[in-house]
N, C-alpha and C. Protein backbone atom coordinates (compact mmCIF):
# COMPACT_ATOMS: atom_id res chain seq x y z
N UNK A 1 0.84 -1.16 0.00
CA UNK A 1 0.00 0.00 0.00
C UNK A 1 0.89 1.23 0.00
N UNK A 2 0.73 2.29 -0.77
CA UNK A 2 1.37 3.74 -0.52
C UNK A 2 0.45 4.67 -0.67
N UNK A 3 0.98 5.72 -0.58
CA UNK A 3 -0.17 7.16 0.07
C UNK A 3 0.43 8.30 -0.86
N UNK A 4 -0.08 9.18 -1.65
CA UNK A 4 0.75 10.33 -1.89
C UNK A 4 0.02 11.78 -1.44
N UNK A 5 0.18 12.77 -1.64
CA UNK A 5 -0.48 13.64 -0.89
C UNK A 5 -0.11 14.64 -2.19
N UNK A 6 -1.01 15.02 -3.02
CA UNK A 6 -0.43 15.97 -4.11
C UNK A 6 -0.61 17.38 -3.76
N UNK A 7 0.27 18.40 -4.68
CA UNK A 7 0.27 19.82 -4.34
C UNK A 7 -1.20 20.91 -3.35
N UNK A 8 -2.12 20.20 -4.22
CA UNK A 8 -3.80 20.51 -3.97
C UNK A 8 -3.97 19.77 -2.66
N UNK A 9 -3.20 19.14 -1.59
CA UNK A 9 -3.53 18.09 -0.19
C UNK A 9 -4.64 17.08 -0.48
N UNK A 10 -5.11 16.57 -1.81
CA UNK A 10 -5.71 15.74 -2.14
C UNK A 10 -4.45 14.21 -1.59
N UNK A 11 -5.16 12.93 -0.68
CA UNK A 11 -4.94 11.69 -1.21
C UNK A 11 -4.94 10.91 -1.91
N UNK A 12 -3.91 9.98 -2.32
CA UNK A 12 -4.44 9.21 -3.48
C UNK A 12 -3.77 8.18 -2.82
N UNK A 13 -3.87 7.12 -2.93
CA UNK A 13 -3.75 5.47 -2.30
C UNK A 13 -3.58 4.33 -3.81
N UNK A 14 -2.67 3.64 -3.74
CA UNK A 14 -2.69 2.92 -4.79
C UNK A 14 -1.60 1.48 -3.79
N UNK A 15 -1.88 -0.05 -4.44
CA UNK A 15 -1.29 -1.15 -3.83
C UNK A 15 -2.16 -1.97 -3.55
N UNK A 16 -2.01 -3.03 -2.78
CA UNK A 16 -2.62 -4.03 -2.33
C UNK A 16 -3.74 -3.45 -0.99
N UNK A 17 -5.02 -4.06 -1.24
CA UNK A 17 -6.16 -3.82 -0.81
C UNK A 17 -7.10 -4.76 0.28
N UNK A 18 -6.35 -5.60 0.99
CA UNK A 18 -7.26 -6.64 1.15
C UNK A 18 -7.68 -6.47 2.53
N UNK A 19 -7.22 -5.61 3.13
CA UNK A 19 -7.96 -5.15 4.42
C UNK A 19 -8.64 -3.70 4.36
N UNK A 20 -8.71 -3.04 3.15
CA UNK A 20 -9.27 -1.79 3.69
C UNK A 20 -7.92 -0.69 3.58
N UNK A 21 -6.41 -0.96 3.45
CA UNK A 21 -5.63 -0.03 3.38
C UNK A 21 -5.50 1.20 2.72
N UNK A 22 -6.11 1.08 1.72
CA UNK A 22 -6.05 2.19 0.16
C UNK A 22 -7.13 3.58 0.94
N UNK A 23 -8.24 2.72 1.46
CA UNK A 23 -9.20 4.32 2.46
C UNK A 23 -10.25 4.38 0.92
N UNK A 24 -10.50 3.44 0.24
CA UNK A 24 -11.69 4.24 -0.79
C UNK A 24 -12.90 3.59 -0.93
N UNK A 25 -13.18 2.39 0.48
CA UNK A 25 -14.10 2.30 0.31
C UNK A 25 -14.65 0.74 0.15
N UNK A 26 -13.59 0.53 -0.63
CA UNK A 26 -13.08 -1.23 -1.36
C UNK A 26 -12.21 -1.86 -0.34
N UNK A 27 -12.39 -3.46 -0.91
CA UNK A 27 -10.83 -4.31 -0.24
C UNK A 27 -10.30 -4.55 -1.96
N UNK A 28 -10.16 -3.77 -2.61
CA UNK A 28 -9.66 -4.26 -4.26
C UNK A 28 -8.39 -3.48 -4.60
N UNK A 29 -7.77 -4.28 -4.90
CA UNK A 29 -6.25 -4.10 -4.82
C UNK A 29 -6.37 -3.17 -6.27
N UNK A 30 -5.23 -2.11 -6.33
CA UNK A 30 -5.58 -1.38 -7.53
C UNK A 30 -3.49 -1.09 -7.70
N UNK A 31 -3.44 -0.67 -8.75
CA UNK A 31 -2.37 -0.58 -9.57
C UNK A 31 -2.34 0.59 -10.22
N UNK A 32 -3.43 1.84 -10.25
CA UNK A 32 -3.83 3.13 -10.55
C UNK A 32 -3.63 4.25 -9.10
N UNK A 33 -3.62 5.39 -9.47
CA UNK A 33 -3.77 6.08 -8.40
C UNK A 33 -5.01 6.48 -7.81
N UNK A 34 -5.82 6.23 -6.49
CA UNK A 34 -7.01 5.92 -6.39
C UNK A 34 -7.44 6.93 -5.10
N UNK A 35 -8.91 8.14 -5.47
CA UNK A 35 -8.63 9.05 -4.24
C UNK A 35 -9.38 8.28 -2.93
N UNK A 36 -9.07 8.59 -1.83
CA UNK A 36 -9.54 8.09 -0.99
C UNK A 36 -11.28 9.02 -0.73
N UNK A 37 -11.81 7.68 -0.05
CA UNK A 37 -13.22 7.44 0.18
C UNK A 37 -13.75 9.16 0.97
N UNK A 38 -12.74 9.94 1.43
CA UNK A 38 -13.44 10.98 2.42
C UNK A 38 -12.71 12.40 1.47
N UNK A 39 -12.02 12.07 0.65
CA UNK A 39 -11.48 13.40 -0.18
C UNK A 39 -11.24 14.52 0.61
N UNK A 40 -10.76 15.49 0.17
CA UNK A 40 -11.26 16.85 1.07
C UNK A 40 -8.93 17.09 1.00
N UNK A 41 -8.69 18.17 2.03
CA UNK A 41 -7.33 18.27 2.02
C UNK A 41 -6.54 17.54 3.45
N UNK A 42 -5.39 16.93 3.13
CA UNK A 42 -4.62 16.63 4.17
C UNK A 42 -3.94 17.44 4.50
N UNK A 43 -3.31 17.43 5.84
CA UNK A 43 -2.13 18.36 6.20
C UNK A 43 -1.09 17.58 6.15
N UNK A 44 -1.04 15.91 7.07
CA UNK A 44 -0.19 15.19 7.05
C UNK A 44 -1.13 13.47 6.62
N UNK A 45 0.06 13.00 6.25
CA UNK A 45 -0.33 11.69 6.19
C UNK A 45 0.77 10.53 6.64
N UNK A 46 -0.01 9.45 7.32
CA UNK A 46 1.20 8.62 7.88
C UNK A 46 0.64 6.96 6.80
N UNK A 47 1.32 6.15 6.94
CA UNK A 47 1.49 4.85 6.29
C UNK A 47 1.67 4.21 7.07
N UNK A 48 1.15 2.78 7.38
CA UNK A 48 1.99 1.69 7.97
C UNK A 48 1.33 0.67 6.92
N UNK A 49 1.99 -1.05 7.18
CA UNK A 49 2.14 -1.89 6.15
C UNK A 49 0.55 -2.20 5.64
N UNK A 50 -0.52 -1.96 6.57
CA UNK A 50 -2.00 -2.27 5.75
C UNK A 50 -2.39 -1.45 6.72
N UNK A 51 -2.29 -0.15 7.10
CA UNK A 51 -3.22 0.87 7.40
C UNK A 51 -2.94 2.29 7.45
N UNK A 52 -3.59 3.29 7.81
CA UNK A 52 -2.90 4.40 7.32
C UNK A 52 -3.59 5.57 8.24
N UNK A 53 -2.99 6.55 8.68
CA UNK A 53 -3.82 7.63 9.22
C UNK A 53 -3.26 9.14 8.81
N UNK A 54 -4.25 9.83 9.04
CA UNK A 54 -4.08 11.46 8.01
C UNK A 54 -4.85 12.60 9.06
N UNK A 55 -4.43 13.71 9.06
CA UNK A 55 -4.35 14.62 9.68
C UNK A 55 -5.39 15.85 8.85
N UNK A 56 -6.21 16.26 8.86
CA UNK A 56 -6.67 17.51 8.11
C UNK A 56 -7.57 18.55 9.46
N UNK A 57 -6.87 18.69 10.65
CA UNK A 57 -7.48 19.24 11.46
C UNK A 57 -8.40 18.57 12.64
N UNK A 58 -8.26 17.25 12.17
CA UNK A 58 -8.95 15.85 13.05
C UNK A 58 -8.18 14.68 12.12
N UNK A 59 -8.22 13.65 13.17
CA UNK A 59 -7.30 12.77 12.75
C UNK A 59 -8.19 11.25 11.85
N UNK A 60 -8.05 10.47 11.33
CA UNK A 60 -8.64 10.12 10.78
C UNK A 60 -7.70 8.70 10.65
N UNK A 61 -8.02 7.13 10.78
CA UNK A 61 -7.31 5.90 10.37
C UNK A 61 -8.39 4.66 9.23
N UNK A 62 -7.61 4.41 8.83
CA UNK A 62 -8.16 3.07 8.36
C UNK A 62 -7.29 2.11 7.44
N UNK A 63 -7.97 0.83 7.71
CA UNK A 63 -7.15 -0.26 6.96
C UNK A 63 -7.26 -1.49 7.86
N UNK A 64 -6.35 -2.37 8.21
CA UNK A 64 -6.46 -2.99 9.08
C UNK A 64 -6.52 -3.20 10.80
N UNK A 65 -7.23 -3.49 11.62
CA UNK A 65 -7.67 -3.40 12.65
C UNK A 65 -7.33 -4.88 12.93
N UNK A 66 -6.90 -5.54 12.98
CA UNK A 66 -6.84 -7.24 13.99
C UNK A 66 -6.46 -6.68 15.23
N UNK A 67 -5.81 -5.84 15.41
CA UNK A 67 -5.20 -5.99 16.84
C UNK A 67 -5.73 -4.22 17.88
N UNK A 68 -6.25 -4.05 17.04
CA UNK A 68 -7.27 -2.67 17.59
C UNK A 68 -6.29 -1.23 17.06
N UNK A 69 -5.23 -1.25 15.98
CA UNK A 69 -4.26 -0.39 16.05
C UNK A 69 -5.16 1.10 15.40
N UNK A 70 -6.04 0.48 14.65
CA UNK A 70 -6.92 2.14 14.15
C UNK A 70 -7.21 2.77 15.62
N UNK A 71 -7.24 2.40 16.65
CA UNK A 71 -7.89 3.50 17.80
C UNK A 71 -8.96 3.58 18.34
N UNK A 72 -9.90 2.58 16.95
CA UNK A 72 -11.39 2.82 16.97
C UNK A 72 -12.48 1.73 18.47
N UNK A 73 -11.40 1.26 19.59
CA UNK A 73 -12.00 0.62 20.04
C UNK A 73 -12.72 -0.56 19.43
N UNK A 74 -12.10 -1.55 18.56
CA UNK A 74 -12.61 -2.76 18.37
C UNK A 74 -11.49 -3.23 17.18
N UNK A 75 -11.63 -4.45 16.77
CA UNK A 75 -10.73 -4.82 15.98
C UNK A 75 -11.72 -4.84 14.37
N UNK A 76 -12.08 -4.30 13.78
CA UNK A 76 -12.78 -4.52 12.62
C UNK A 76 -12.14 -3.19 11.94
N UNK A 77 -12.10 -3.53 10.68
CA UNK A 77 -11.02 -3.28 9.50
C UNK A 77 -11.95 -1.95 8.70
N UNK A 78 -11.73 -1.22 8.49
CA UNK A 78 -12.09 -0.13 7.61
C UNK A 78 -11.54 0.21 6.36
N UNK A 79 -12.32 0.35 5.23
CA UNK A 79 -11.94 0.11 4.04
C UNK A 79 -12.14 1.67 3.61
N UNK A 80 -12.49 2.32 4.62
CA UNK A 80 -12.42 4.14 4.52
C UNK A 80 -12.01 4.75 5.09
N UNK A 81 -11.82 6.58 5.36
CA UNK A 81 -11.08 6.97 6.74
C UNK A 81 -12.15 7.30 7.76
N UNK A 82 -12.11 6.66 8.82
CA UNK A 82 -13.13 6.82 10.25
C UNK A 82 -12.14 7.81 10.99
N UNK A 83 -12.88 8.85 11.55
CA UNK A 83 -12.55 10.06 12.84
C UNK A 83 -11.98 8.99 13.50
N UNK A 84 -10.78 9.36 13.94
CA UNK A 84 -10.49 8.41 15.39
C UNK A 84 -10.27 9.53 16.84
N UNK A 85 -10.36 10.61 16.26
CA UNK A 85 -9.85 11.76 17.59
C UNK A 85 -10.16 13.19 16.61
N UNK A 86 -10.22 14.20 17.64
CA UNK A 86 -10.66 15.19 17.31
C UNK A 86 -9.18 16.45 16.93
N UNK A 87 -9.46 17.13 16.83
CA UNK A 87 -7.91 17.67 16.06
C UNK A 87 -8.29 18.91 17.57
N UNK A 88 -6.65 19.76 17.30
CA UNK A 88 -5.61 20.21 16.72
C UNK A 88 -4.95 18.44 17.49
């Protein structure tokens, strides 16, 4: 899975999909550059190996959950970006 963050703070997500990592919505692995499911601008964006979290004034994770690492209080996998905390 990778993340890019273009000039405009648009996401785009492209790689392997099978937990929800990419954020658009799908578990479908894509090979295109693909915007994520909540659009809008990032400030920051972080990566890890199948999940991902982004910053636009509130914080936001998704992808894989087995072990509760999105934040969201439970282990179930998000294939979009869910609020996990409120910003600054």
């Amino acid at each position: 899975m990778n993340n890019i963050n273009n000039n405009l703070n648009n996401l785009y997500t492209w790689g392997t999909n099978t937990t929800g990592g990419l954020g658009d919505g799908t578990t479908t692995n894509s090979n295109i550059l693909k915007p994520t499911a909540l659009g809008g601008s990032w400030a920051q964006v972080f990566a890890g190996e199948s999940h991902s979290f982004a910053y636009n004034g509130n914080y936001y994770a998704w992808g894989n959950n087995s072990y509760g690492e999105l934040g969201t209080n439970d282990t179930i996998n998000r294939s979009y970006p869910v609020q996990v905390l409120t910003g600054p």
